[in-house]
PDB file of N, CA and C in Angstrom:
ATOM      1  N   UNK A   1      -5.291   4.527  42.687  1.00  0.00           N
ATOM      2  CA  UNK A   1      -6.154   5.010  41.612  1.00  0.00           C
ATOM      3  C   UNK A   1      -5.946   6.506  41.386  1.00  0.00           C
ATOM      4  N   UNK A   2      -5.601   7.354  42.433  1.00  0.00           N
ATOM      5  CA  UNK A   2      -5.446   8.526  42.235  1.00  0.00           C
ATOM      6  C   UNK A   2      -4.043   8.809  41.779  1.00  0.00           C
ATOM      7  N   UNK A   3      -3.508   8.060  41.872  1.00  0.00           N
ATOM      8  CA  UNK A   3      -1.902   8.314  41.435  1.00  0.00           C
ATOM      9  C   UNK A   3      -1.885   7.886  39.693  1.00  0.00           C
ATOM     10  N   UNK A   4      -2.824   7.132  39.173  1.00  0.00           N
ATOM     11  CA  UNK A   4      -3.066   7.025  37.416  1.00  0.00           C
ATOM     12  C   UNK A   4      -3.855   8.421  37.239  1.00  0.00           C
ATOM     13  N   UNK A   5      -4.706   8.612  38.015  1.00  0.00           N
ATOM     14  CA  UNK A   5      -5.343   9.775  37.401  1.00  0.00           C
ATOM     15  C   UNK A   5      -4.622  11.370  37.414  1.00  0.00           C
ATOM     16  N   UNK A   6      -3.896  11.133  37.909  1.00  0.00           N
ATOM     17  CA  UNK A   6      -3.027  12.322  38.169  1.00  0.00           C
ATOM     18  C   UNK A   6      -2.015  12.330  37.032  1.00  0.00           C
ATOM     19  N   UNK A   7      -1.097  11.088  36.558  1.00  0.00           N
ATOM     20  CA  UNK A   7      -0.454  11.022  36.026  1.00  0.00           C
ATOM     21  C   UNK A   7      -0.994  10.743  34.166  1.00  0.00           C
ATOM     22  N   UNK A   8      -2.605  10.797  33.969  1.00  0.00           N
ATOM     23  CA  UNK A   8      -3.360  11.036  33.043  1.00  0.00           C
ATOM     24  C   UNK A   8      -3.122  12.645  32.871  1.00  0.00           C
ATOM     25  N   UNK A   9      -3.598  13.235  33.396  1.00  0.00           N
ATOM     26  CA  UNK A   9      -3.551  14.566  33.733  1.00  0.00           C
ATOM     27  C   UNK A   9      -2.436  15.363  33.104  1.00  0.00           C
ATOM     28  N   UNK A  10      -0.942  14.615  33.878  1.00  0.00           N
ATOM     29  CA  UNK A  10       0.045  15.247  33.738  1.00  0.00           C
ATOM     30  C   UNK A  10       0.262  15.518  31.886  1.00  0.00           C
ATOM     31  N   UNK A  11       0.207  13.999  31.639  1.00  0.00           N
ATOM     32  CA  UNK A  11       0.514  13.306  30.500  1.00  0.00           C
ATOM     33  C   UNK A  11      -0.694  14.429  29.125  1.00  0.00           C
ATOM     34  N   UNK A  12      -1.985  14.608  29.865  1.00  0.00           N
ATOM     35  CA  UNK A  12      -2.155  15.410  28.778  1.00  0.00           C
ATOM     36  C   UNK A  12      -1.636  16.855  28.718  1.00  0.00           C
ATOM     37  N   UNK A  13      -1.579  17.296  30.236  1.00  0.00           N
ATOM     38  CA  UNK A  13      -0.723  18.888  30.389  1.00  0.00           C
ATOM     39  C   UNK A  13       0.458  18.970  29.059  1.00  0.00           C
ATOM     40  N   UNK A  14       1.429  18.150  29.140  1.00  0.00           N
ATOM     41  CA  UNK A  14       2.653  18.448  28.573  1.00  0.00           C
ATOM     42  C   UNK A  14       2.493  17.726  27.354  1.00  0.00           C
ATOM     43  N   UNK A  15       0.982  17.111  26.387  1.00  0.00           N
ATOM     44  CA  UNK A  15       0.887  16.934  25.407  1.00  0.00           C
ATOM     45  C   UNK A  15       0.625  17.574  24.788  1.00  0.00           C
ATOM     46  N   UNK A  16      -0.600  18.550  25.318  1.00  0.00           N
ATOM     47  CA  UNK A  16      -1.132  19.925  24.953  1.00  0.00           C
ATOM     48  C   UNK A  16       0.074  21.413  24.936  1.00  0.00           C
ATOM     49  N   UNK A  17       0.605  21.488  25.870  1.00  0.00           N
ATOM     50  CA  UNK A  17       1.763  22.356  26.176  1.00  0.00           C
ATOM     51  C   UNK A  17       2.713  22.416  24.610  1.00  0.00           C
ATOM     52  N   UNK A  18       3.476  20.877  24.654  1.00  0.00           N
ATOM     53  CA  UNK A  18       4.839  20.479  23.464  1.00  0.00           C
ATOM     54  C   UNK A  18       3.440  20.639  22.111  1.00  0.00           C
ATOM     55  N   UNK A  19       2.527  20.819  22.082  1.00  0.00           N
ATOM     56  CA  UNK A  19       1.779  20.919  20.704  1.00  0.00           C
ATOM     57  C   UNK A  19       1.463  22.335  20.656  1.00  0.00           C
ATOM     58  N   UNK A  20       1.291  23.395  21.657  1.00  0.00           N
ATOM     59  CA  UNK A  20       0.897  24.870  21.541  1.00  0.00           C
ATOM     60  C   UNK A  20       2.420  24.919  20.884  1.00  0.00           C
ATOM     61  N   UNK A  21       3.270  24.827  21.673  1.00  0.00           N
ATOM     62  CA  UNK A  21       4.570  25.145  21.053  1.00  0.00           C
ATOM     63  C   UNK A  21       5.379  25.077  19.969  1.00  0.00           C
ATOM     64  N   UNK A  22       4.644  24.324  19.329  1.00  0.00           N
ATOM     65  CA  UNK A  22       5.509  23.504  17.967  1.00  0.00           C
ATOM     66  C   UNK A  22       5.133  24.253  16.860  1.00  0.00           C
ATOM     67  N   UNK A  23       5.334  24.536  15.638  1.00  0.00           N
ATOM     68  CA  UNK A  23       4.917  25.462  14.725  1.00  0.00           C
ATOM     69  C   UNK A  23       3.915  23.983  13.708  1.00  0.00           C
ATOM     70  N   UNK A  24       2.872  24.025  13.002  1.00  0.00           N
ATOM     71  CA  UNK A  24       1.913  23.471  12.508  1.00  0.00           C
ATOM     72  C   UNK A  24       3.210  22.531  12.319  1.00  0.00           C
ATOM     73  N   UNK A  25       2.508  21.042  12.069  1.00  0.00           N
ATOM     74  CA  UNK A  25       3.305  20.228  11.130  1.00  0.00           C
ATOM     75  C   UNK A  25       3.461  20.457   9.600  1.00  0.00           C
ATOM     76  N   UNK A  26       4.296  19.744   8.838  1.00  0.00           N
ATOM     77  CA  UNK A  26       3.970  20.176   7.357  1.00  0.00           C
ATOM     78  C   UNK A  26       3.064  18.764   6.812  1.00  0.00           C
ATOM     79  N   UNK A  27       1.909  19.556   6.097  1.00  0.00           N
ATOM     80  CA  UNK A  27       0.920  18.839   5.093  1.00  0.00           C
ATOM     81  C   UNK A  27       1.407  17.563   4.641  1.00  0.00           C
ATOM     82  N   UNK A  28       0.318  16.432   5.101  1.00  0.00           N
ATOM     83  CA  UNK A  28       0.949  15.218   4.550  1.00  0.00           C
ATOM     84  C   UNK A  28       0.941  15.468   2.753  1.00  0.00           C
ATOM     85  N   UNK A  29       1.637  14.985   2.311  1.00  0.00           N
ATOM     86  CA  UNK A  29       1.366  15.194   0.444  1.00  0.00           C
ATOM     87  C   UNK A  29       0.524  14.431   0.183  1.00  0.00           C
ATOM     88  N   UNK A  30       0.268  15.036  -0.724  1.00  0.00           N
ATOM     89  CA  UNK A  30      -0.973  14.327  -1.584  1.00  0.00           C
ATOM     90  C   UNK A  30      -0.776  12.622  -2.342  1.00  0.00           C
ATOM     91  N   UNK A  31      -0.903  11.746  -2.611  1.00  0.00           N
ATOM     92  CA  UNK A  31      -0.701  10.420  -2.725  1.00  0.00           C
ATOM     93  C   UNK A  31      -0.780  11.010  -5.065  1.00  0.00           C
ATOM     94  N   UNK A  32       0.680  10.170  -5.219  1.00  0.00           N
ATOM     95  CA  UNK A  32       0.794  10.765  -6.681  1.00  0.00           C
ATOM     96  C   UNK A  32      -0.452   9.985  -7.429  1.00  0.00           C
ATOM     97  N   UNK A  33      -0.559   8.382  -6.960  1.00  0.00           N
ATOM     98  CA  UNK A  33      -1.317   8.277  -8.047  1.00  0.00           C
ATOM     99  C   UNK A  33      -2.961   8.339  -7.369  1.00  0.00           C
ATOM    100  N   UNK A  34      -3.581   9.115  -8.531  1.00  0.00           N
ATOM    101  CA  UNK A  34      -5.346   9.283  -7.826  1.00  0.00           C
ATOM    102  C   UNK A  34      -5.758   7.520  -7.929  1.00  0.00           C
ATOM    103  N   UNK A  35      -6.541   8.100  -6.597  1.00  0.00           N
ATOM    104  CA  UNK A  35      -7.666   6.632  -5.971  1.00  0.00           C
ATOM    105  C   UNK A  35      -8.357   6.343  -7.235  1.00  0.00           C
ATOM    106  N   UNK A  36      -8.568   4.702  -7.964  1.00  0.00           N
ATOM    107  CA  UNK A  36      -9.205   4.079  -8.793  1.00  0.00           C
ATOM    108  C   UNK A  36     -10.997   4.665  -9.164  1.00  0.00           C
ATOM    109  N   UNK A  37     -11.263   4.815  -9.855  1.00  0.00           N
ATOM    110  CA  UNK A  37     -12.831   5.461 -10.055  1.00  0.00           C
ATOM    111  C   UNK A  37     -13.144   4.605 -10.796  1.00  0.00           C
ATOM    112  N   UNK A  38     -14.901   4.346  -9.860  1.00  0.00           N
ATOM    113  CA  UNK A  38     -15.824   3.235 -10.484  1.00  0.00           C
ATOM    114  C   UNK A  38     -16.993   3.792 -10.949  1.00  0.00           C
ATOM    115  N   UNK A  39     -17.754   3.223 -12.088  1.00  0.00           N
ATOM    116  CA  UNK A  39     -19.033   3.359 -12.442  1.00  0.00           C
ATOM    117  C   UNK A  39     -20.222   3.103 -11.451  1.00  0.00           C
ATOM    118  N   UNK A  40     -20.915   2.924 -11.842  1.00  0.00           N
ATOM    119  CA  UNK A  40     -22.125   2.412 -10.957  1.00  0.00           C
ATOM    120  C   UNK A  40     -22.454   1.465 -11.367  1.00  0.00           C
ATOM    121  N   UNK A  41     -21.422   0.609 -11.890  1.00  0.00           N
ATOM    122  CA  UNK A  41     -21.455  -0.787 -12.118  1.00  0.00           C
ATOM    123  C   UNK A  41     -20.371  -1.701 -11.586  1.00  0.00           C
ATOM    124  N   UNK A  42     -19.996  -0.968 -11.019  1.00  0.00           N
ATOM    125  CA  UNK A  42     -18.749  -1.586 -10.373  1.00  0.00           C
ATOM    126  C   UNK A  42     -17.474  -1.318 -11.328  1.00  0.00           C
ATOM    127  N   UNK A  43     -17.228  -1.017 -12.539  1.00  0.00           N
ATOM    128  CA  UNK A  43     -16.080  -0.924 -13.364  1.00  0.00           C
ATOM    129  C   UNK A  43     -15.203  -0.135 -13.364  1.00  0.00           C
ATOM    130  N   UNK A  44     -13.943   0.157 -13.210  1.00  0.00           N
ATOM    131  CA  UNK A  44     -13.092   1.123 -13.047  1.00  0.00           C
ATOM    132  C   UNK A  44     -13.228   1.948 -14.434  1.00  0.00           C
ATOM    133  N   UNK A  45     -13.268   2.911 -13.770  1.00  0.00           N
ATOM    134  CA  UNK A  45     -12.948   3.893 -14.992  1.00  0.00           C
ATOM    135  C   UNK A  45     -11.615   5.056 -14.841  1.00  0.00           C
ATOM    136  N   UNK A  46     -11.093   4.815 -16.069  1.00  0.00           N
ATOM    137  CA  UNK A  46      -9.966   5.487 -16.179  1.00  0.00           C
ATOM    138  C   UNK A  46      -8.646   4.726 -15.744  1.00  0.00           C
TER     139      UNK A  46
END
């Protein structure tokens, strides 16, 4: 049991570590077509 918890440990050390290191990811993009818009009747609009 102590040999998973250790190797929990490790596993977040060098997850945290390889992520200080990395420069930001780039921005997922934006999705081209906009999400469907409803009334308050249920009807799409637009």
């Amino acid at each position: 049991m102590m040999k998973l918890k250790m190797t929990a440990v490790l596993m977040i050390t060098l997850t945290a570590l390889s992520a200080c290191g990395r420069p930001d990811p780039e921005p997922t993009p934006q999705p081209v077509m906009p999400e469907p818009v409803y009334d308050k009747y249920g009807n799409q609009v637009g």
